[in-house]
C-alpha atoms as a PDB file:
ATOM      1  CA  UNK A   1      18.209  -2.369  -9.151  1.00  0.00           C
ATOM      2  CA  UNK A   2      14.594  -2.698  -9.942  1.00  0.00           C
ATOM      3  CA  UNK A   3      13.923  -4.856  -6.522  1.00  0.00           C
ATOM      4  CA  UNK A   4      15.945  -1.653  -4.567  1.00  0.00           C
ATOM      5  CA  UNK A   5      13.634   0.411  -6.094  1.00  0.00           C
ATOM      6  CA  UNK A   6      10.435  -1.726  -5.413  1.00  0.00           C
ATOM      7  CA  UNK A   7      11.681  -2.093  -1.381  1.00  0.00           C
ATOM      8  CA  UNK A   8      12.081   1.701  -1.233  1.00  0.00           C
ATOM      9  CA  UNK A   9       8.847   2.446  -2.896  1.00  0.00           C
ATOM     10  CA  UNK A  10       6.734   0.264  -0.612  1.00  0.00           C
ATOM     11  CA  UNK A  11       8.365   1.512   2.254  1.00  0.00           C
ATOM     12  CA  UNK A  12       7.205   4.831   1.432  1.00  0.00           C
ATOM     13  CA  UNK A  13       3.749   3.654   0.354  1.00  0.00           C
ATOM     14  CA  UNK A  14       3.436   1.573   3.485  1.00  0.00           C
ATOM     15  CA  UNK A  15       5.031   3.842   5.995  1.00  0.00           C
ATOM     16  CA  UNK A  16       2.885   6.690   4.311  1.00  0.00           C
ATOM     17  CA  UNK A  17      -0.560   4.428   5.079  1.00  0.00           C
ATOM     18  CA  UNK A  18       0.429   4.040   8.288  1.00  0.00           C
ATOM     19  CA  UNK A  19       0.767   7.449   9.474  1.00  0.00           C
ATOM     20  CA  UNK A  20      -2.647   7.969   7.836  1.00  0.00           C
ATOM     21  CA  UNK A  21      -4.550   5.025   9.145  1.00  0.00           C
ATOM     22  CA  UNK A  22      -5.777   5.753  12.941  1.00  0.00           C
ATOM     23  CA  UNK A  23      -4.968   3.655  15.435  1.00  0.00           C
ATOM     24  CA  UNK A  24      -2.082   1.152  16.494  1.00  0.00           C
ATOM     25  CA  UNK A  25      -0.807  -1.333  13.146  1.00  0.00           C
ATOM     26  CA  UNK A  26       2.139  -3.375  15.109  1.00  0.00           C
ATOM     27  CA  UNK A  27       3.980  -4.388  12.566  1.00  0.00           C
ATOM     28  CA  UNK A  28       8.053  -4.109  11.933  1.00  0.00           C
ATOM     29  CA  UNK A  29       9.749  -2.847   8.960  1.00  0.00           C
ATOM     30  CA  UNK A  30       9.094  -5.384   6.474  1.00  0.00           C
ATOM     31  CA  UNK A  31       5.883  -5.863   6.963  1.00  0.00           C
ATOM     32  CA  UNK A  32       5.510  -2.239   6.382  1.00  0.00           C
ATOM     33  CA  UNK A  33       7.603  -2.825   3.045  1.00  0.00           C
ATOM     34  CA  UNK A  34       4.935  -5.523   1.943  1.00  0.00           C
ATOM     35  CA  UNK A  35       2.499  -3.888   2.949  1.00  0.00           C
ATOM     36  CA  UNK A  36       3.227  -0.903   0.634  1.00  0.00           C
ATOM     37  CA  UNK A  37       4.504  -3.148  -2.012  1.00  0.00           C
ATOM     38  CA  UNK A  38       0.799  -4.594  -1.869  1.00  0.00           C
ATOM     39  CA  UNK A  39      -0.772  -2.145  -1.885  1.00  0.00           C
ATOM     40  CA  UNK A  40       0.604  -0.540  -4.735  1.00  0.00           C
ATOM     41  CA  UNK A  41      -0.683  -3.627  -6.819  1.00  0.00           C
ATOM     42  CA  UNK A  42      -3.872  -3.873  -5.486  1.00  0.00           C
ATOM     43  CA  UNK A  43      -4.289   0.229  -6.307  1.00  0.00           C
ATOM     44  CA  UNK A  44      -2.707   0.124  -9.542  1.00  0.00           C
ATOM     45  CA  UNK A  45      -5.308  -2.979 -10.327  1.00  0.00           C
ATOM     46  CA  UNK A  46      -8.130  -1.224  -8.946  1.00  0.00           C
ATOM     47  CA  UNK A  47      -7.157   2.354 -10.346  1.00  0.00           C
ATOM     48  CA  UNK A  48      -6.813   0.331 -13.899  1.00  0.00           C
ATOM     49  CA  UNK A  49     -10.295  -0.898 -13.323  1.00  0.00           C
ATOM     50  CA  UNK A  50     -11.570   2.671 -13.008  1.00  0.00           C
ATOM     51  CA  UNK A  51      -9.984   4.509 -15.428  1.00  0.00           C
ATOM     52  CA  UNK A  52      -9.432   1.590 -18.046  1.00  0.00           C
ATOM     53  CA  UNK A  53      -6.092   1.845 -18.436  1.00  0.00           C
ATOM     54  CA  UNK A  54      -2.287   1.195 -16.711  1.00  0.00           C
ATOM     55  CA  UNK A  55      -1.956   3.729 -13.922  1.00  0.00           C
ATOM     56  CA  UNK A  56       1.905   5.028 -14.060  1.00  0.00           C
ATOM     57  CA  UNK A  57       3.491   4.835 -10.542  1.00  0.00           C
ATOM     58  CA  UNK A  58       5.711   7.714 -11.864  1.00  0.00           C
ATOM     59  CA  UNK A  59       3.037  10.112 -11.641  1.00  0.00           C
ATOM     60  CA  UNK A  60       0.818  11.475  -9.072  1.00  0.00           C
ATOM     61  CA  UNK A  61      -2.100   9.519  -9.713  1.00  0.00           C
ATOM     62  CA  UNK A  62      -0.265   6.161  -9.359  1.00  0.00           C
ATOM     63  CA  UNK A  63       1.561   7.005  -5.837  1.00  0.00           C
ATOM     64  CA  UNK A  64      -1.875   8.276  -4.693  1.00  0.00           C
ATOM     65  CA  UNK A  65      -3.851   4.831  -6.131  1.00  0.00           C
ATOM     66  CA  UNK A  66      -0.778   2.992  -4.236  1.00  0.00           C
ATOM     67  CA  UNK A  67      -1.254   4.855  -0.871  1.00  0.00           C
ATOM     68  CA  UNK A  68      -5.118   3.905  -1.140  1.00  0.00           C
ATOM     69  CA  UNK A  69      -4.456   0.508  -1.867  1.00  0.00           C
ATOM     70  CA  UNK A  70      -2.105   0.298   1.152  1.00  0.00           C
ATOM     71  CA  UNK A  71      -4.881   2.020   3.312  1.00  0.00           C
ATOM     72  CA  UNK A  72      -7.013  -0.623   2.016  1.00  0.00           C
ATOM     73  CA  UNK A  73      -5.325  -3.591   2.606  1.00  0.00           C
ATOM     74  CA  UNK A  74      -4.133  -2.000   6.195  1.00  0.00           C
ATOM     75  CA  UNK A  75      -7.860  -1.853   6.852  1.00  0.00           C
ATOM     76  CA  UNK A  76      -8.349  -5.673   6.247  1.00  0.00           C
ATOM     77  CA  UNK A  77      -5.329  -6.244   7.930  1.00  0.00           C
ATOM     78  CA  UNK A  78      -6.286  -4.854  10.974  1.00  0.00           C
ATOM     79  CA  UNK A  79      -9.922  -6.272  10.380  1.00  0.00           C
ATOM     80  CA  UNK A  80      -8.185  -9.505  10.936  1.00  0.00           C
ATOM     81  CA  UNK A  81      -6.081  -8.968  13.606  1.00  0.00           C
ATOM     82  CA  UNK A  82      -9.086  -7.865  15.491  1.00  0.00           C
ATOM     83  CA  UNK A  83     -10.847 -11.055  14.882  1.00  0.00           C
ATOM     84  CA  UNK A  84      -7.658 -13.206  15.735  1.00  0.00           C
ATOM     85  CA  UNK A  85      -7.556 -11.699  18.944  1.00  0.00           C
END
């Protein structure tokens, strides 16, 4: 149940990043699921850095931490695609 929960949570994370980021991200849906997934490690990690303690993805300040870390890695992502291209 835990991985359900994980897969829904990044798709909101990640779908959520998306409609903030501008521009084009052409990716499909599970892409968008690791992407949010991700991101909610690399916020919670960062967000832990800052405050010095676990962030709780229960409360507001963890889905927010998780939605920047998704904009962040989205950024690099598309950073990269750039250069590929």
């Amino acid at each position: 149940m835990a991985i359900i929960g994980w897969i829904i949570f990044g798709l909101i994370v990640g779908a959520f990043a998306r409609f903030l980021m501008p521009g084009s991200q052409p990716m499909g849906i599970v892409m968008t699921i690791l992407l949010g997934v991700a991101g909610s490690f690399a916020g919670g990690y960062i967000g832990s850095l800052i405050s010095g303690g676990d962030l709780d993805m229960a409360k507001p300040a963890g889905w927010i931490g998780a939605v920047l870390g998704a904009l962040l890695l989205l950024f690099v992502y598309g950073l990269a695609a750039n250069k590929k291209a």
